[in-house]
Structure formats: C-alpha cells, structure tokens
N, C-alpha and C. Protein backbone atom coordinates (compact mmCIF):
# COMPACT_ATOMS: atom_id res chain seq x y z
N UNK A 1 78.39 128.72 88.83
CA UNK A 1 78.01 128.03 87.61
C UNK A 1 77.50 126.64 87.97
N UNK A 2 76.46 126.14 87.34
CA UNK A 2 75.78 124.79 87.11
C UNK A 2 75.94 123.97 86.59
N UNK A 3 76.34 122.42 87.24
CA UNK A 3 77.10 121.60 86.81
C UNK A 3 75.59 121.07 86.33
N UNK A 4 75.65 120.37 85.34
CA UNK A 4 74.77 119.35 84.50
C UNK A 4 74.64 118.24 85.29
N UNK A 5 73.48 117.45 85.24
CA UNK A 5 73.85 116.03 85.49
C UNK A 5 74.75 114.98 84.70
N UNK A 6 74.79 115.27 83.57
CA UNK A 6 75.12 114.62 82.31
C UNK A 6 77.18 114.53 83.11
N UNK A 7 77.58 116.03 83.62
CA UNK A 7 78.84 116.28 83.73
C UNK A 7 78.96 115.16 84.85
N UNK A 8 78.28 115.61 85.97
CA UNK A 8 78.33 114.79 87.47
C UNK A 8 79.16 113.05 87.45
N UNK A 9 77.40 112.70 85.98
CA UNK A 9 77.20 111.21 85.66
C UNK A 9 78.86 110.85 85.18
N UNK A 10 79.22 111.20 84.10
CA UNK A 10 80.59 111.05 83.52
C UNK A 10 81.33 111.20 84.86
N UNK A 11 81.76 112.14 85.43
CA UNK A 11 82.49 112.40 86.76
C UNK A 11 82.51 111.08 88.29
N UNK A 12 81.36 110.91 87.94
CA UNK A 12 80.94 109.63 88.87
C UNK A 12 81.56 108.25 88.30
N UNK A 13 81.35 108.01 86.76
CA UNK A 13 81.24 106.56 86.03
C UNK A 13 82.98 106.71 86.29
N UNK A 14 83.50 108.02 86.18
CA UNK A 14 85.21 107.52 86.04
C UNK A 14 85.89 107.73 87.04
N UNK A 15 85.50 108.32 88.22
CA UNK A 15 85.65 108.20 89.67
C UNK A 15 85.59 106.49 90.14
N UNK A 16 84.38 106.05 89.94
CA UNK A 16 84.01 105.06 89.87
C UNK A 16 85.00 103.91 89.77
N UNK A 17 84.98 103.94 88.49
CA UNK A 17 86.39 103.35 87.60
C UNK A 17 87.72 103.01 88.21
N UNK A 18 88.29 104.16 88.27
CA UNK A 18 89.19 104.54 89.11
C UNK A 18 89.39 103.89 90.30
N UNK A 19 88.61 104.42 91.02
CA UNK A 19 88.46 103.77 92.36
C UNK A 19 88.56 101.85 92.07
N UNK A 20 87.77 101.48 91.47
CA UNK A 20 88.09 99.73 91.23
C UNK A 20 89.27 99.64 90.85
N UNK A 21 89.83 100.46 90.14
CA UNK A 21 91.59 99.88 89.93
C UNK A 21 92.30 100.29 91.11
N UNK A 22 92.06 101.27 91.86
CA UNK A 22 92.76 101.07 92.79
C UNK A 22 92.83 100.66 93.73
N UNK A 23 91.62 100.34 94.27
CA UNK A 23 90.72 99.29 95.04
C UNK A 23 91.71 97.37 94.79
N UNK A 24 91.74 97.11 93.76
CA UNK A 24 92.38 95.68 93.07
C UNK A 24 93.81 96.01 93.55
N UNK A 25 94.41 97.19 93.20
CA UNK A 25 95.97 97.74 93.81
C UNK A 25 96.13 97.60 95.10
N UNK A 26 95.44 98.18 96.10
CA UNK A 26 95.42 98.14 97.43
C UNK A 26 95.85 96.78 97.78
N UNK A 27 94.70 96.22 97.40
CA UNK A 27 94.82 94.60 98.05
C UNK A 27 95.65 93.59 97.89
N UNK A 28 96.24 93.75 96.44
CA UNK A 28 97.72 93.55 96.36
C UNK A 28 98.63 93.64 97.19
N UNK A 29 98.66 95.16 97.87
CA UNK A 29 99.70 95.39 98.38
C UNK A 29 99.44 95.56 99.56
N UNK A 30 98.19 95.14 100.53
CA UNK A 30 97.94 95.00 101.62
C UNK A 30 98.11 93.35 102.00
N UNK A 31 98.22 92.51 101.37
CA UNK A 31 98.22 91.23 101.61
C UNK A 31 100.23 90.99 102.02
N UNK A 32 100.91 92.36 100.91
CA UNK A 32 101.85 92.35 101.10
C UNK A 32 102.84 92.97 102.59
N UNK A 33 101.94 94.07 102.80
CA UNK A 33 102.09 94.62 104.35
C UNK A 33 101.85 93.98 105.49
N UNK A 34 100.67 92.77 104.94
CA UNK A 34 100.45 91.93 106.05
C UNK A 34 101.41 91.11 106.29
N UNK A 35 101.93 90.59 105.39
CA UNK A 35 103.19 89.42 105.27
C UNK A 35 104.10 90.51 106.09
N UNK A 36 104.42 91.48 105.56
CA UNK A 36 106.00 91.37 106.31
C UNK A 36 105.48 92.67 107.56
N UNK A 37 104.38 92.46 107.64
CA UNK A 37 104.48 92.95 109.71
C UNK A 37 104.91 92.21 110.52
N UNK A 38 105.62 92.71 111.73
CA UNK A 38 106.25 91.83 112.67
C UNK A 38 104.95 91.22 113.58
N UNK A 39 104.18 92.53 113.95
CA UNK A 39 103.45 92.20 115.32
C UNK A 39 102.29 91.24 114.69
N UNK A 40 102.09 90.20 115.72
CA UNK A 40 100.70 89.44 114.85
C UNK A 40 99.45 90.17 114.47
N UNK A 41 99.32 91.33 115.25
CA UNK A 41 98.04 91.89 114.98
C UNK A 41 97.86 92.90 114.34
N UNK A 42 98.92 93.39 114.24
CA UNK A 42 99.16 94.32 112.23
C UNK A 42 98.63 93.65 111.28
N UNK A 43 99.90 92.15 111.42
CA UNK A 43 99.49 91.60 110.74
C UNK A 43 97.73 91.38 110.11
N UNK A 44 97.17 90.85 111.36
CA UNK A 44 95.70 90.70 110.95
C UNK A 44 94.99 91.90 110.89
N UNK A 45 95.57 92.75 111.40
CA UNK A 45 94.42 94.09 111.11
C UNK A 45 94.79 94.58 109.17
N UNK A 46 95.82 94.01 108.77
CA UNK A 46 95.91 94.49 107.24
C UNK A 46 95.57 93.56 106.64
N UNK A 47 95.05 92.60 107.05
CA UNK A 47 95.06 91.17 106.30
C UNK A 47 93.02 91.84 105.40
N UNK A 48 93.47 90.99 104.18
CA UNK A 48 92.59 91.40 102.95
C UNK A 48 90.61 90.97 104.22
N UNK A 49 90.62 90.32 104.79
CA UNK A 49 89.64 89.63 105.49
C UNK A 49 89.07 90.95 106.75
N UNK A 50 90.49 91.78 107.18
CA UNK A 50 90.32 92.55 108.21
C UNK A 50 89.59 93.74 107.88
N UNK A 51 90.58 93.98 106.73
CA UNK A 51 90.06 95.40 106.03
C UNK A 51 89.01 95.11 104.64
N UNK A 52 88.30 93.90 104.52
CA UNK A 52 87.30 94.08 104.04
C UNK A 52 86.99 94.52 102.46
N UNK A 53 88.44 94.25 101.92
CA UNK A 53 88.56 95.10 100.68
C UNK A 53 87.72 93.74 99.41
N UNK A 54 88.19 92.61 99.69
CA UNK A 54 87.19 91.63 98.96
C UNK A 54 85.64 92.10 98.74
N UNK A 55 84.78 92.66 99.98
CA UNK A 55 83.98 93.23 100.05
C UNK A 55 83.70 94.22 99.02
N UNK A 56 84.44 95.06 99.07
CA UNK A 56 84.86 96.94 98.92
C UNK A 56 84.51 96.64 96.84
N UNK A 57 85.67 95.56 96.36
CA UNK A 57 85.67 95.27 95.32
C UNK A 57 84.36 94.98 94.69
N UNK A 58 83.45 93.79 95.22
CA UNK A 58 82.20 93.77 94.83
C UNK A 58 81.25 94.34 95.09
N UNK A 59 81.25 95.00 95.82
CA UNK A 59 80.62 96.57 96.33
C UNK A 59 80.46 97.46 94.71
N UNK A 60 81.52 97.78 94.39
CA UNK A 60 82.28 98.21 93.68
C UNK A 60 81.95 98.03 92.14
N UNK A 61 81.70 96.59 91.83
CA UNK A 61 80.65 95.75 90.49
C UNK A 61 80.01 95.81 90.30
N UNK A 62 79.59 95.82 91.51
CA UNK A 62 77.79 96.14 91.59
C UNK A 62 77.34 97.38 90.72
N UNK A 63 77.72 98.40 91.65
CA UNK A 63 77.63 99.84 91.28
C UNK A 63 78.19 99.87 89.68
N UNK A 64 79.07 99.42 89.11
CA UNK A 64 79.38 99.23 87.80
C UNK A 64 78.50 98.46 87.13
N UNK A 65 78.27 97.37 87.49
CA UNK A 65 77.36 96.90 86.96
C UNK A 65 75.93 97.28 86.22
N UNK A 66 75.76 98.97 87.43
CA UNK A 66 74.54 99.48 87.26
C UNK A 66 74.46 100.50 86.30
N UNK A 67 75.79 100.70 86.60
CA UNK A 67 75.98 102.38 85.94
C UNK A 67 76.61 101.80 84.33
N UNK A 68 76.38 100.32 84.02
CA UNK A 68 77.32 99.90 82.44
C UNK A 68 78.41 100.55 82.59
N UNK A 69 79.61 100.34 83.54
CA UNK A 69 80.45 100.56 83.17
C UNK A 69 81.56 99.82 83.00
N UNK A 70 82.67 99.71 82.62
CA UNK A 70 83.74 98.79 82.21
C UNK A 70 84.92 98.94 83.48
N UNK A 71 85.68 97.83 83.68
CA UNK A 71 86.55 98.23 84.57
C UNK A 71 87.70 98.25 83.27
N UNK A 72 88.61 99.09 83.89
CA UNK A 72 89.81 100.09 83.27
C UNK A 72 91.09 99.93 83.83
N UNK A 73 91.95 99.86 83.81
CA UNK A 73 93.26 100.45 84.16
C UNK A 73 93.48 101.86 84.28
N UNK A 74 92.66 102.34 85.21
CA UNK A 74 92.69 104.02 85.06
C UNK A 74 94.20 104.15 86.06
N UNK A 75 94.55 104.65 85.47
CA UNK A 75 95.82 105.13 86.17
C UNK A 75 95.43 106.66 87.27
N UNK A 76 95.96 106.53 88.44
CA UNK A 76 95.57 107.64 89.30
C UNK A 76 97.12 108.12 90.04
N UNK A 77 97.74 109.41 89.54
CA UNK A 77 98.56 109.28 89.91
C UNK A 77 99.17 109.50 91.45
N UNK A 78 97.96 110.07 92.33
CA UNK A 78 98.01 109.88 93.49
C UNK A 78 98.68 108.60 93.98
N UNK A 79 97.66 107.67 93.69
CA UNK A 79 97.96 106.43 94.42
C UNK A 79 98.79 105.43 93.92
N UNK A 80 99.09 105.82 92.98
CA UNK A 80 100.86 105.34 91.66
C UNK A 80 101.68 105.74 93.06
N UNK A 81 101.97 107.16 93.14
CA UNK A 81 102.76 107.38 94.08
C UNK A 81 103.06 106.71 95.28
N UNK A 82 102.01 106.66 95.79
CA UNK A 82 102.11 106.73 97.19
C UNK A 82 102.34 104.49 97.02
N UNK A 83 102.13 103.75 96.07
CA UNK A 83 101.54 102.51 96.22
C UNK A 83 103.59 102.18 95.63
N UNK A 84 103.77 103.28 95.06
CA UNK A 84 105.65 103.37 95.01
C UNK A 84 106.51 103.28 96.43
N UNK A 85 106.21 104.20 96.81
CA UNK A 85 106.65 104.77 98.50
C UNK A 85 106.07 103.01 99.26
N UNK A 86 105.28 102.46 99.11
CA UNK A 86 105.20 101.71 99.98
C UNK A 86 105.47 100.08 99.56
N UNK A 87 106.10 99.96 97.59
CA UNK A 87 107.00 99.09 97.31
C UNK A 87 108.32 99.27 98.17
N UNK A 88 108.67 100.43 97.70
CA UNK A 88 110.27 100.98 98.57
C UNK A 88 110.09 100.26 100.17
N UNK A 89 109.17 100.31 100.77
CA UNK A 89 109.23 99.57 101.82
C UNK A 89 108.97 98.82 102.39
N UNK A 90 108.71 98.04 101.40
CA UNK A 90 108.34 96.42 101.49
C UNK A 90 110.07 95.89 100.81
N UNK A 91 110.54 96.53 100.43
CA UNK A 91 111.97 95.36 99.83
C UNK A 91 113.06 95.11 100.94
N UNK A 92 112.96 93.95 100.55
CA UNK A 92 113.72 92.79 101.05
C UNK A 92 114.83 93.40 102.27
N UNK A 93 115.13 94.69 101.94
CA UNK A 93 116.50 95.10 102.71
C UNK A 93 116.47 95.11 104.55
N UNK A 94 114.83 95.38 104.68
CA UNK A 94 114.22 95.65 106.14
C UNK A 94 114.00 94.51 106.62
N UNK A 95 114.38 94.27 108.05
CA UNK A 95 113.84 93.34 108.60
C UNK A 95 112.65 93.56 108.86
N UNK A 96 111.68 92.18 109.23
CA UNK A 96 110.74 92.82 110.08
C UNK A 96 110.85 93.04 111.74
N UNK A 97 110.41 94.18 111.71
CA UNK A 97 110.62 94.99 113.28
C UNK A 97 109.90 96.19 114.17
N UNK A 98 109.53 96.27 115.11
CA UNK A 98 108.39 96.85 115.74
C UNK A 98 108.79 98.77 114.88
N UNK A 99 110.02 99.21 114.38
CA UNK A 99 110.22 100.26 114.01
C UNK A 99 109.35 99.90 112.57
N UNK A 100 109.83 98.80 111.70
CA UNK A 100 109.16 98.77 109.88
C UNK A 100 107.62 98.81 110.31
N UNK A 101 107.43 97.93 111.66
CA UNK A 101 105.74 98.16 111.89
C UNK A 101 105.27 99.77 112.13
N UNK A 102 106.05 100.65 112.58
CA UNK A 102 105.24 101.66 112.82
C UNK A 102 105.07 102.25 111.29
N UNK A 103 106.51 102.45 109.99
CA UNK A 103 106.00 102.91 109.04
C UNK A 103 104.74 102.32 108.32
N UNK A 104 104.93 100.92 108.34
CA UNK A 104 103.93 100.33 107.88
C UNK A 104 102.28 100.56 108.32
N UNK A 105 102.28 100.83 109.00
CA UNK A 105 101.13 101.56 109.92
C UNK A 105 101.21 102.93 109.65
N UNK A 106 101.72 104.33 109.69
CA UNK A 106 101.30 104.88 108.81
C UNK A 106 101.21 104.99 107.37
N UNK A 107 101.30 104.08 106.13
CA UNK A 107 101.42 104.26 104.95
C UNK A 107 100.23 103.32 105.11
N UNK A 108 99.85 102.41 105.50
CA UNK A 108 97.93 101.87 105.61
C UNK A 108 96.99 102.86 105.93
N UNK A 109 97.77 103.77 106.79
CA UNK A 109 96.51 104.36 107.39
C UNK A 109 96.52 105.58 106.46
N UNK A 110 97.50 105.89 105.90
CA UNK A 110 97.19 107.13 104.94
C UNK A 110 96.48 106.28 103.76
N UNK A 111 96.78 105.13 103.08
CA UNK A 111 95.83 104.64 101.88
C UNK A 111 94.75 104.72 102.44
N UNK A 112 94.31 104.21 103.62
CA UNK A 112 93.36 104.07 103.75
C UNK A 112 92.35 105.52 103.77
N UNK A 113 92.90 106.17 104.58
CA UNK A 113 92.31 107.54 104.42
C UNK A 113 91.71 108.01 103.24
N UNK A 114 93.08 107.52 101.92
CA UNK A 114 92.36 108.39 101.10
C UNK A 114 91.38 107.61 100.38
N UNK A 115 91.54 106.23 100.75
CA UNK A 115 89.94 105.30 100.30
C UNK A 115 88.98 105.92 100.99
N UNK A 116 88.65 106.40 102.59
CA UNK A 116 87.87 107.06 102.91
C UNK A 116 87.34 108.55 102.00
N UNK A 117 88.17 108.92 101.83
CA UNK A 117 87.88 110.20 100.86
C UNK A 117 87.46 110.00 99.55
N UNK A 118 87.87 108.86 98.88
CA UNK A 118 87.21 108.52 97.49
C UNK A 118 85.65 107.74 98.04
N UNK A 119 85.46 107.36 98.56
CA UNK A 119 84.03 106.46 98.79
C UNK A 119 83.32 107.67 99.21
N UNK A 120 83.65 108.46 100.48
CA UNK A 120 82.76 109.30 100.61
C UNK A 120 82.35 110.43 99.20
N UNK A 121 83.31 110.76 98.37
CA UNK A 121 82.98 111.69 97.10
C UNK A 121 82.03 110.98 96.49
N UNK A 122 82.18 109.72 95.81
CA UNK A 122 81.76 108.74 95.33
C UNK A 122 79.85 108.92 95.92
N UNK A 123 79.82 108.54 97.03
CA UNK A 123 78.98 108.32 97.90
C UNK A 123 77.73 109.84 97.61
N UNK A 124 78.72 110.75 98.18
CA UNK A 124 77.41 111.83 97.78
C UNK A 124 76.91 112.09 95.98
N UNK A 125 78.44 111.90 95.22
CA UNK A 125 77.81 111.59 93.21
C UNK A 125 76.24 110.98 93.79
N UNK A 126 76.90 109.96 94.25
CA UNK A 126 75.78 108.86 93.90
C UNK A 126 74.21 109.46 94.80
N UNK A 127 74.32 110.22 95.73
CA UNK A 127 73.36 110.86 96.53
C UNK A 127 72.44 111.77 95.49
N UNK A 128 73.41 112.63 95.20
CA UNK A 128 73.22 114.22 93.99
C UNK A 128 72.57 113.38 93.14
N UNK A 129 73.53 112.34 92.50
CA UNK A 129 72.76 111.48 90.90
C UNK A 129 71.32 110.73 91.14
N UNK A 130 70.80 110.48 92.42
CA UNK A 130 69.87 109.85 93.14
C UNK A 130 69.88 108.12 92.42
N UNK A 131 71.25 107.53 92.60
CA UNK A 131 71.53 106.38 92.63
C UNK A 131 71.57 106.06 94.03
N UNK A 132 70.48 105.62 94.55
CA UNK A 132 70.30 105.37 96.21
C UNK A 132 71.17 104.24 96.58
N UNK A 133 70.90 102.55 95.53
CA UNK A 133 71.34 101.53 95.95
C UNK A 133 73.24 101.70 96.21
N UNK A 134 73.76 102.50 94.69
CA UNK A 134 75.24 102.48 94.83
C UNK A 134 75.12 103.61 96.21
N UNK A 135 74.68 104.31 96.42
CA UNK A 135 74.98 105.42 97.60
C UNK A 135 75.16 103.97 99.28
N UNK A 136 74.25 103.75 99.20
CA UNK A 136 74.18 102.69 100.45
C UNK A 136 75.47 101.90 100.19
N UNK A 137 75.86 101.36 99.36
CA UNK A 137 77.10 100.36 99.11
C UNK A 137 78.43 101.34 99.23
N UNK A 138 78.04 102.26 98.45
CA UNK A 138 79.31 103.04 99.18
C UNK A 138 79.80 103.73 100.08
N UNK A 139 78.85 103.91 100.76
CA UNK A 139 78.44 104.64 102.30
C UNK A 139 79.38 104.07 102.93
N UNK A 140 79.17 102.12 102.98
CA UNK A 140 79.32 100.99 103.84
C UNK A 140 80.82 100.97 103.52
N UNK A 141 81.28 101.16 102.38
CA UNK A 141 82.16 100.75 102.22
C UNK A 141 83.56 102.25 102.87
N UNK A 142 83.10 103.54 103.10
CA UNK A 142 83.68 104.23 103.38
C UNK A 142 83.84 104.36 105.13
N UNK A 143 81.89 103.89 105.88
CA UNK A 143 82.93 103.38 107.59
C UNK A 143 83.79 102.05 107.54
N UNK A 144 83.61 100.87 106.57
CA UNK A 144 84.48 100.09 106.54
C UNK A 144 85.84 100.21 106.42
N UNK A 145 86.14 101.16 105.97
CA UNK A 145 87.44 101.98 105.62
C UNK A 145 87.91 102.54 106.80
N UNK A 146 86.58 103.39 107.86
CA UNK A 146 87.13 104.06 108.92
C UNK A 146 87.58 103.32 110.34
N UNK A 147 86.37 102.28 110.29
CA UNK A 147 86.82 101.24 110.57
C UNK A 147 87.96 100.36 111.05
N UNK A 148 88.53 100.28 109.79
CA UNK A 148 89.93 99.84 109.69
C UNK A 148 90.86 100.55 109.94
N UNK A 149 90.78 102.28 109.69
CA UNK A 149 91.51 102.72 110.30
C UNK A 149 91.96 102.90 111.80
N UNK A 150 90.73 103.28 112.01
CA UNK A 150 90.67 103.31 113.41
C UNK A 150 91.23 101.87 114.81
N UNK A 151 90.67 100.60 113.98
CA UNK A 151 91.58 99.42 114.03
C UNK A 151 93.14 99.33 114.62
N UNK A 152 93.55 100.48 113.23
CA UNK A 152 94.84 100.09 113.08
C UNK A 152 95.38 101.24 114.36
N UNK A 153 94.44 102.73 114.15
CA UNK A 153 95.08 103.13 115.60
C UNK A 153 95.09 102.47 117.20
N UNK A 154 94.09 101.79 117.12
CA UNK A 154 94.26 100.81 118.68
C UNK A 154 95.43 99.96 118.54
N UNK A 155 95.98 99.33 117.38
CA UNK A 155 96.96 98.76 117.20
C UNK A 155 97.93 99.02 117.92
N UNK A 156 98.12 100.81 117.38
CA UNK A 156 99.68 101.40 117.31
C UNK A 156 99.65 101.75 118.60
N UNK A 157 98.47 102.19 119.14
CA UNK A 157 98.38 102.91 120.56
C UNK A 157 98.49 101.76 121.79
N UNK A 158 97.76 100.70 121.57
CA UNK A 158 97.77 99.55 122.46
C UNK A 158 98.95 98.51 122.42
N UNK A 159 99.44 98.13 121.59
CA UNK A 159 100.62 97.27 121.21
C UNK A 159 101.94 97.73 120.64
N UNK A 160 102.11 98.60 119.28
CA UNK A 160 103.20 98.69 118.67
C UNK A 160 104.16 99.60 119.64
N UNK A 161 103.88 100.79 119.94
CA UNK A 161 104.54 101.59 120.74
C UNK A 161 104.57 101.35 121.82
N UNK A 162 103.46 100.64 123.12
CA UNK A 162 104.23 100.74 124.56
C UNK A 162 105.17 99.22 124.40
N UNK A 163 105.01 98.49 123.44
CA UNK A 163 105.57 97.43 123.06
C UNK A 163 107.43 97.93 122.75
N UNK A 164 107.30 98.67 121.79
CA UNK A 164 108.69 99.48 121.20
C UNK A 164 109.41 100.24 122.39
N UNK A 165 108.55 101.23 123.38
CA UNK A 165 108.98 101.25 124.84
C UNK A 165 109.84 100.17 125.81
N UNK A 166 109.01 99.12 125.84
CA UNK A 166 109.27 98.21 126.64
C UNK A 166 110.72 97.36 125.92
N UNK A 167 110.27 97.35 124.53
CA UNK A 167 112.13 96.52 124.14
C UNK A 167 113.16 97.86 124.41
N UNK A 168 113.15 99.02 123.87
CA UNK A 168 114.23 100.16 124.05
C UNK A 168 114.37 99.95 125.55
N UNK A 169 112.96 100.21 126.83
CA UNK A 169 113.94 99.94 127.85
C UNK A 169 114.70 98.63 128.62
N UNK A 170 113.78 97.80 128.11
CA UNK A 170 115.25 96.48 127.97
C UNK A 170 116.24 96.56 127.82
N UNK A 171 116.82 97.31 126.69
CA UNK A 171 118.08 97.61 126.07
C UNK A 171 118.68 98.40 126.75
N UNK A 172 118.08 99.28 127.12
CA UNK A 172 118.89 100.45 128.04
C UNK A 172 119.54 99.58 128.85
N UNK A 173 118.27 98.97 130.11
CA UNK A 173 118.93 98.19 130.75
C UNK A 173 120.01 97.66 130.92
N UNK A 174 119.90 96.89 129.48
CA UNK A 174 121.37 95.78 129.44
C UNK A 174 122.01 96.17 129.51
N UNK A 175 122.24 97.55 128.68
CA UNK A 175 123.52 98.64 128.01
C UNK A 175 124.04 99.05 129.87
N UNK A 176 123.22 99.85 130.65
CA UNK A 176 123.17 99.75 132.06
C UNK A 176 123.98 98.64 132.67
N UNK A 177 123.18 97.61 132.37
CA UNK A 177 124.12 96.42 133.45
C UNK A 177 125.52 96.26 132.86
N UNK A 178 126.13 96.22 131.27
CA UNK A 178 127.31 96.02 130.83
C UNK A 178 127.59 96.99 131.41
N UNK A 179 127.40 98.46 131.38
CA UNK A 179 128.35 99.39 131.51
C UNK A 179 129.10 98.96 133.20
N UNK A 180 127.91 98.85 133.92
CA UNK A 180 128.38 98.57 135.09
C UNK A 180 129.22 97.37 135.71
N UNK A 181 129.08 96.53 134.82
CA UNK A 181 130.34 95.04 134.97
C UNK A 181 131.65 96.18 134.08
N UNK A 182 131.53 96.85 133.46
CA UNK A 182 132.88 97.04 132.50
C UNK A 182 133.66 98.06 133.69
N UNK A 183 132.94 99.19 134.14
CA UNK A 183 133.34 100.26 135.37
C UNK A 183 133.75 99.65 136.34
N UNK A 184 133.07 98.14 137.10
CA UNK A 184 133.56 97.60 138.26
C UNK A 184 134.98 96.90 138.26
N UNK A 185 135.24 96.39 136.65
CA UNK A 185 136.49 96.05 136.43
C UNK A 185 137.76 97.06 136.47
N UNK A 186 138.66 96.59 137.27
CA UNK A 186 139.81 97.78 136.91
C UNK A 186 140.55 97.60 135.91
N UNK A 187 140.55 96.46 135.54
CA UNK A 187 141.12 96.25 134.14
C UNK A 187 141.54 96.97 133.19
C-alpha cells in the first residue's frame, strides 16, 4: 500500500517535533553526565560543546522554521524512559568513579544512538519529501551524533578501562603486600 505525501509530510512535521523536545532533554541531561564524570575526558567528550547538541538544536529551527512548525512538548515515551534510568543515576548516592564512568558511558552512547536513528529517519522524510536543505542539516547532524559516539568509544577503550585495570591491579597488590606482612607475623 501507498503512503501519500500528505501522510509522510504530517509524519515528518511530528517526528520533527519530537525530536526538538528531545533534543532540549538530552542536553539537559548531558551537561548533567558531564558534571558528575570522574575521568576529565568523559567529562569533555559529554560536555554540550563536544557533542554538538547546541548545534543539533538550531539545526533543528531551521528545518521548523521551514516546515511552519511549532515546537511542542511532545512527549516520547522511549526517551521518558530511558532519560528516567539515567536520573536514577545521576543521584547524589554514587560517587564519582571510574565504575559510575563506565555506566555513564553506556547510557550516552545508547541516547546517542538513538539520536542517530531519529536524524537518520528524519533525514531520508526529508529526502522522499524532497526537502533537500532540512535533508543536508540533518544528515550533519546524524554523523555528528556518530561522531560522538564513536568519541566516546576511544574514551572507554583508551582510558576508562585499561585505567579501571590499572587501579584493581593496584589494589590487588596492596591486598598482596598486607596479606603478606599479616602471614609473616606469627602473632
């Protein structure tokens, strides 16, 4: 069966939509992931400047701008969820620590993903609808996304984990050297 353009257009304008509210959500709560990462360069790889989302947003106007559309409070309950799951781990109870950095690093890299997956849908609407200019803006804005992900895997691969290695075998260590002052004692 044959989708209309008329269906697409509507499908696009509230995709669209959507996407800007959650786009404004993200960055909220990426400014917040940045704060409480331990490693400095989490830190800056989530920071609103790294990942480009200031960008992403007026990217984002534009294309609204073109298409007359209004920004909304569209509620999406995908990213309700998941933007829950990653209040829960931002509160206060966690220190920051190379372990809160690794969750924190995957719950960016899954938002981010699924920003990759909304820009690219977005991206071909706008291909099909032969809105060329929003297609180019959202193109940009979906390797900017991959981008960042990918970012964040050199992160985890180069720093967070042989980093998290290197303190556990510290610890061993120590645990090692006490055991061995406590055994040498006959005490």
């Amino acid at each position: 069966m044959k989708e209309s353009p008329q269906n697409l257009s509507a499908v696009y304008s509230q995709r669209l939509a959507a996407l800007m509210a959650a786009e404004k959500k993200y960055l909220k709560y990426f400014l917040r992931l940045s704060a409480a990462a331990f490693t400095d360069e989490l830190k800056t790889g989530l920071s609103p400047s790294s990942t480009e989302m200031d960008q992403h947003i007026e990217r984002l106007k534009q294309c609204m701008a073109r298409q007359k559309i209004k920004a909304s409070s569209t509620n999406d309950s995908l990213t309700d969820t998941l933007l829950k799951l990653v209040s829960d781990l931002l509160k206060p109870r966690k220190n920051p620590s190379r372990e809160r950095d690794i969750e924190i690093l995957e719950y960016s890299q899954i938002i981010l993903q699924l920003k990759v997956s909304g820009y690219q849908s977005l991206h071909l609407m706008a291909v099909a609808l032969a809105q060329n200019d929003d297609a180019v803006l959202l193109e940009q804005c979906s390797k900017d996304n991959q981008n960042s992900y990918s970012y964040l895997l050199q992160i985890s691969g180069n720093i967070i984990y042989p980093e998290s290695v290197k303190v556990n075998f510290k610890k061993i260590q120590k645990q090692n050297a006490l055991k061995a002052v406590v055994d040498s004692n006959p005490n």
